[in-house]
C-alpha atoms as a PDB file:
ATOM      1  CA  UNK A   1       0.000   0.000   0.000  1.00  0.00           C
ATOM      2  CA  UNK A   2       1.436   3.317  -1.085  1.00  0.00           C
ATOM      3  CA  UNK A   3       1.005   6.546   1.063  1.00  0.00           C
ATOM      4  CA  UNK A   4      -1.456   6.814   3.876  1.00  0.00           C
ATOM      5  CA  UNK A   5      -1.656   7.799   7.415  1.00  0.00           C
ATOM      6  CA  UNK A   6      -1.164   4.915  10.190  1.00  0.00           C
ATOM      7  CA  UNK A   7      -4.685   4.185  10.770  1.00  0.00           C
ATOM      8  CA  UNK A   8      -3.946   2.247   6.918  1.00  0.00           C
ATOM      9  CA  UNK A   9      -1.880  -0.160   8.564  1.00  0.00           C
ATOM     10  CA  UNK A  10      -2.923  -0.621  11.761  1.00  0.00           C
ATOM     11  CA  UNK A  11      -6.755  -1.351  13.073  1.00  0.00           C
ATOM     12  CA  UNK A  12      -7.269   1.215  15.167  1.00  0.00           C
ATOM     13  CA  UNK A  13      -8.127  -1.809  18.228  1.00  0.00           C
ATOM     14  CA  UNK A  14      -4.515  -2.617  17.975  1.00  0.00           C
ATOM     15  CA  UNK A  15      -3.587   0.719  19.136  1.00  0.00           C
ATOM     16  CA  UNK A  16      -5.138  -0.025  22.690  1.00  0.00           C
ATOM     17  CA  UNK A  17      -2.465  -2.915  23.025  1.00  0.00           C
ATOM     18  CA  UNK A  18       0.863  -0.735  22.330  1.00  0.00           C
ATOM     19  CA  UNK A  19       2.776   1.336  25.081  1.00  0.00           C
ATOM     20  CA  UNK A  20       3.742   5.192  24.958  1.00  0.00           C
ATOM     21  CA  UNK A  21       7.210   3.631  24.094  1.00  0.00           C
ATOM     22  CA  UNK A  22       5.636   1.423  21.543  1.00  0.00           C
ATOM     23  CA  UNK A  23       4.730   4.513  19.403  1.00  0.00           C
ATOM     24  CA  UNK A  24       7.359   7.121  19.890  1.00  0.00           C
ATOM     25  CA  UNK A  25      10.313   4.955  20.062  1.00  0.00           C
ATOM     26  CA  UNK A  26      12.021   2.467  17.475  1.00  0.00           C
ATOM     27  CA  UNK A  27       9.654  -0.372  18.142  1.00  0.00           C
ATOM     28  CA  UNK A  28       7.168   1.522  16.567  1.00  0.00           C
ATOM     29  CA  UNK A  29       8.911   2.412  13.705  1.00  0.00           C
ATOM     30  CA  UNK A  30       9.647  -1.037  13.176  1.00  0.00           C
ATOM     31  CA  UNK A  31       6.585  -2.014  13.530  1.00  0.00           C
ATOM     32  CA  UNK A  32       4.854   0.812  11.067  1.00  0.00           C
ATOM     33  CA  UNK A  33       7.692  -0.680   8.296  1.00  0.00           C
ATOM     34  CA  UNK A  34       6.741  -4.095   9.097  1.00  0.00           C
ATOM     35  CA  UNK A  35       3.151  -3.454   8.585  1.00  0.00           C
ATOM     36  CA  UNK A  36       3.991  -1.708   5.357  1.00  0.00           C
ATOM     37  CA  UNK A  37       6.331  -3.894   3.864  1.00  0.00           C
ATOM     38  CA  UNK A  38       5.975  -7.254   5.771  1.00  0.00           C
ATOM     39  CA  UNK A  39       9.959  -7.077   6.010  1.00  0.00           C
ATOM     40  CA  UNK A  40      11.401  -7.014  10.031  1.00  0.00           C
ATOM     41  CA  UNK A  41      14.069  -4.632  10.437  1.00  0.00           C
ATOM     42  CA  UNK A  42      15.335  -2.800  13.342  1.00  0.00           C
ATOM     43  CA  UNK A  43      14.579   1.225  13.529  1.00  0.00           C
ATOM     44  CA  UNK A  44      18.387   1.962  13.339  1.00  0.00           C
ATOM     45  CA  UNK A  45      18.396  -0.352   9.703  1.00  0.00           C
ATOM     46  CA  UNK A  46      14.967   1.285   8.793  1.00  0.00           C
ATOM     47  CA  UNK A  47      16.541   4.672   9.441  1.00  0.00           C
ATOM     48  CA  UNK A  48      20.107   4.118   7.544  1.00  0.00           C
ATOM     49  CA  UNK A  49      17.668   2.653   4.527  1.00  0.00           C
ATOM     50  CA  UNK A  50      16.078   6.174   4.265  1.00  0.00           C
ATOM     51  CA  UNK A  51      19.586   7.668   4.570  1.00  0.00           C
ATOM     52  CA  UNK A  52      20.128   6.295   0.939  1.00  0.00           C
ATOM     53  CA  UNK A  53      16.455   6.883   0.032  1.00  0.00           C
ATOM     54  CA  UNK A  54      14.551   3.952  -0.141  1.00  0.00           C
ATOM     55  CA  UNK A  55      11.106   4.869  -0.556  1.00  0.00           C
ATOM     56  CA  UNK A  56       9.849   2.351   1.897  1.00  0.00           C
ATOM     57  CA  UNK A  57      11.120   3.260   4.869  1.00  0.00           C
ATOM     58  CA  UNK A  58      11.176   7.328   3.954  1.00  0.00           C
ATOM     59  CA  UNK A  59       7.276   6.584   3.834  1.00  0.00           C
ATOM     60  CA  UNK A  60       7.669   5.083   7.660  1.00  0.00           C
ATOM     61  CA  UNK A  61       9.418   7.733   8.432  1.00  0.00           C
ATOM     62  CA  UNK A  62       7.199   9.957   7.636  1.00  0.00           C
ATOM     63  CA  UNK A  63       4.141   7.976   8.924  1.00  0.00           C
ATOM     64  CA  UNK A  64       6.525   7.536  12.575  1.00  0.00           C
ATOM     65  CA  UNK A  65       7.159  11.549  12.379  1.00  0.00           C
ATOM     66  CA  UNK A  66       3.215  12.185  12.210  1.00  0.00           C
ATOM     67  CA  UNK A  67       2.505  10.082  14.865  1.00  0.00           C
ATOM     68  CA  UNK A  68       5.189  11.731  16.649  1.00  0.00           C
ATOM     69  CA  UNK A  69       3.812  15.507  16.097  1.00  0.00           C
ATOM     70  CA  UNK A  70       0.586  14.414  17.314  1.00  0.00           C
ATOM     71  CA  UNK A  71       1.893  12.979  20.499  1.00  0.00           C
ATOM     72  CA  UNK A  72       3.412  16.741  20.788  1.00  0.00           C
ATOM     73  CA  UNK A  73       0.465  18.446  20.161  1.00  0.00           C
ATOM     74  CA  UNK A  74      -1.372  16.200  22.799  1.00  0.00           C
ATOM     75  CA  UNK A  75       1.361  16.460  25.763  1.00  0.00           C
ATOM     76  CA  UNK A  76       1.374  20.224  24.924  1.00  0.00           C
ATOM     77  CA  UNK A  77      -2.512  20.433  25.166  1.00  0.00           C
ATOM     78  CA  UNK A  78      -3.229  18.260  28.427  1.00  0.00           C
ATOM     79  CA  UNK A  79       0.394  19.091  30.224  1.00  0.00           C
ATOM     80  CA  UNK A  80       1.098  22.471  29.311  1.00  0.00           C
ATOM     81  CA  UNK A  81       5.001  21.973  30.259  1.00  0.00           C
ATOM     82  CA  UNK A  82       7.704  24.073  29.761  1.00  0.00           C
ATOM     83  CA  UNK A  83       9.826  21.734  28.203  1.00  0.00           C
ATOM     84  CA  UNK A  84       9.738  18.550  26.139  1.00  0.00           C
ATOM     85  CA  UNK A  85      13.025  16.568  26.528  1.00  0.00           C
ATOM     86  CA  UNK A  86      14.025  14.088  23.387  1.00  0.00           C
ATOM     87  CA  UNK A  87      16.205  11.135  24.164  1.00  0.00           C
ATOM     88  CA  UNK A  88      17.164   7.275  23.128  1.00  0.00           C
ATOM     89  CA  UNK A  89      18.066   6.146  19.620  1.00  0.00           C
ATOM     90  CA  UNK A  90      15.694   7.795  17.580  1.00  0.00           C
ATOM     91  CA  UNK A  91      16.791  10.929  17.907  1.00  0.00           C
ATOM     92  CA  UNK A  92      20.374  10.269  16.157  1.00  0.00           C
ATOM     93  CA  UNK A  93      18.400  10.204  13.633  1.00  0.00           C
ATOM     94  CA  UNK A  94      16.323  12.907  14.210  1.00  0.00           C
ATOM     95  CA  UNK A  95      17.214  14.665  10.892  1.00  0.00           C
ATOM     96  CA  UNK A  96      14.918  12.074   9.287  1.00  0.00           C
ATOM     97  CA  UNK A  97      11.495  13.025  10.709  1.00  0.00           C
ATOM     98  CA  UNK A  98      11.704  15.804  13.280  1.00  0.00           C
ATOM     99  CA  UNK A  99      10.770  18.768  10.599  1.00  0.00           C
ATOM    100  CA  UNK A 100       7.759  16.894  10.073  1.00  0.00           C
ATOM    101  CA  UNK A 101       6.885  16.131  13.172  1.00  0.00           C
ATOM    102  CA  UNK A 102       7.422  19.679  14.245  1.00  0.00           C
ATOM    103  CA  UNK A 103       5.285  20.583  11.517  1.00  0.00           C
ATOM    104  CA  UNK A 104       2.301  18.242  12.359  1.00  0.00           C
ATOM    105  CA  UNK A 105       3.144  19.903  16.368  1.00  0.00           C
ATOM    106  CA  UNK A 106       2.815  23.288  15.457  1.00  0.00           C
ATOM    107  CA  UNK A 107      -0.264  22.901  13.178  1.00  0.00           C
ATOM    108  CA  UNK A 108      -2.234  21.260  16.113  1.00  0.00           C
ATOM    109  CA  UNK A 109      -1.416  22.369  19.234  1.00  0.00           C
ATOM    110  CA  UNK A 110      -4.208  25.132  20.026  1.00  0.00           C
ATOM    111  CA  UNK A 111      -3.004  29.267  19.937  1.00  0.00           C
ATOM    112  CA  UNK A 112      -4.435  29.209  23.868  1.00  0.00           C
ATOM    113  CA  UNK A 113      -1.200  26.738  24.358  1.00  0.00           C
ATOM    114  CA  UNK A 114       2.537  27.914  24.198  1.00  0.00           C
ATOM    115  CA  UNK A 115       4.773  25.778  22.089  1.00  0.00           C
ATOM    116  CA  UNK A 116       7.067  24.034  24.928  1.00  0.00           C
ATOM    117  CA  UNK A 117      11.119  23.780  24.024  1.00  0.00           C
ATOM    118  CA  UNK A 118      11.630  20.863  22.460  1.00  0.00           C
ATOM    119  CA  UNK A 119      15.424  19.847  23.602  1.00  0.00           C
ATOM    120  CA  UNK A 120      17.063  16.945  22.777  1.00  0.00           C
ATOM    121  CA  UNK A 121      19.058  15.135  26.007  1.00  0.00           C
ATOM    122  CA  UNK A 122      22.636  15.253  25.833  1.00  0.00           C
ATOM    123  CA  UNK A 123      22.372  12.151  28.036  1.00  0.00           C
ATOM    124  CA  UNK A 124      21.586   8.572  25.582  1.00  0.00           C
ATOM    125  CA  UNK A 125      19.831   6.722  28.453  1.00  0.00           C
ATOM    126  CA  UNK A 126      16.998   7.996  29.825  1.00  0.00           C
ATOM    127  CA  UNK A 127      14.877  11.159  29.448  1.00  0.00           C
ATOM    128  CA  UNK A 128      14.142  11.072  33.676  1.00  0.00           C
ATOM    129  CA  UNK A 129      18.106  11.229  33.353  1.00  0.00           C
ATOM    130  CA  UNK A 130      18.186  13.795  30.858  1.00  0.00           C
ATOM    131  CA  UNK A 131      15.389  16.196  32.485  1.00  0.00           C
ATOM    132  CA  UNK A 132      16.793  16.036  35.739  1.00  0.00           C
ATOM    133  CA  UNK A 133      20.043  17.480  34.364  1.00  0.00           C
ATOM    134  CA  UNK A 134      18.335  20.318  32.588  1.00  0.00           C
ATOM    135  CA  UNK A 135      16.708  21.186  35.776  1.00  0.00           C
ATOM    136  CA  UNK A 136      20.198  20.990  37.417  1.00  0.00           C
ATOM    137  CA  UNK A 137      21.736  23.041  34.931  1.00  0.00           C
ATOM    138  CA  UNK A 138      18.313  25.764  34.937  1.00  0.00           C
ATOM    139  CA  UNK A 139      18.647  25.859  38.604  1.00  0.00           C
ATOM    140  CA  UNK A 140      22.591  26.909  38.109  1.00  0.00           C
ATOM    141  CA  UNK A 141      21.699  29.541  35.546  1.00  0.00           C
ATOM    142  CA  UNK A 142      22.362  27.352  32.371  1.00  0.00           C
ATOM    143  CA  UNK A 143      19.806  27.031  29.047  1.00  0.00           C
ATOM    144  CA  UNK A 144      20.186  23.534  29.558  1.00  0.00           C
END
């Protein structure tokens, strides 16, 4: 199946089986190719196949970025925080689908709502990690 949101691959029942982490990190990349393609490839593969183009997993990409700026958009509009922190594996590769997901953010979050910073964590494991040292560094007079 060419183009199409998400909801083209997956039943929308098999939504209420996934975790947060299911969605916004590689698993669900993975699994949004897999569904596509029937192929099984890890998100770090999937992502160095859309380094040299393949339309495939560009397509997931993009698919995994929308799904990704609506997750923004909805911790924006129910949390209201200052601060979004980005962290794990994905977002080495963030050059491949964070435009569009901060396109798909901006577009949806509500004008009442402030855009949050969206940061990425100089720490790899852990966004509690990585937030905790932003506060640490705020607290000291840093930007984080």
């Amino acid at each position: 199946k060419e183009g199409g949101s998400v909801l083209d691959y997956f039943h929308f029942s098999e939504f209420s089986k996934w975790k947060l982490g299911d969605v916004i990190a590689g698993r669900g990349l993975s699994q949004i190719y897999r569904k596509m393609t029937g192929d099984k490839f890890t998100a770090q593969e999937i992502c160095q196949r859309a380094d040299r183009g393949e339309p495939k997993a560009c397509r997931a990409l993009s698919i995994f970025a929308s799904v990704f700026g609506h997750l923004l958009s909805l911790i924006s509009a129910f949390y209201d925080p200052e601060v979004i922190v980005g962290t794990g594996s994905m977002f080495k590769s963030r050059h491949l689908f964070l435009r569009e997901s901060l396109r798909v953010w901006r577009a949806e979050v509500p004008m009442i709502f402030r855009l949050p910073k969206l940061v990425v964590s100089k720490v790899s494991h852990g966004a509690s990690r990585g937030a905790a040292l932003m506060a640490i560094e705020k607290l000291k007079g840093g930007d984080g």
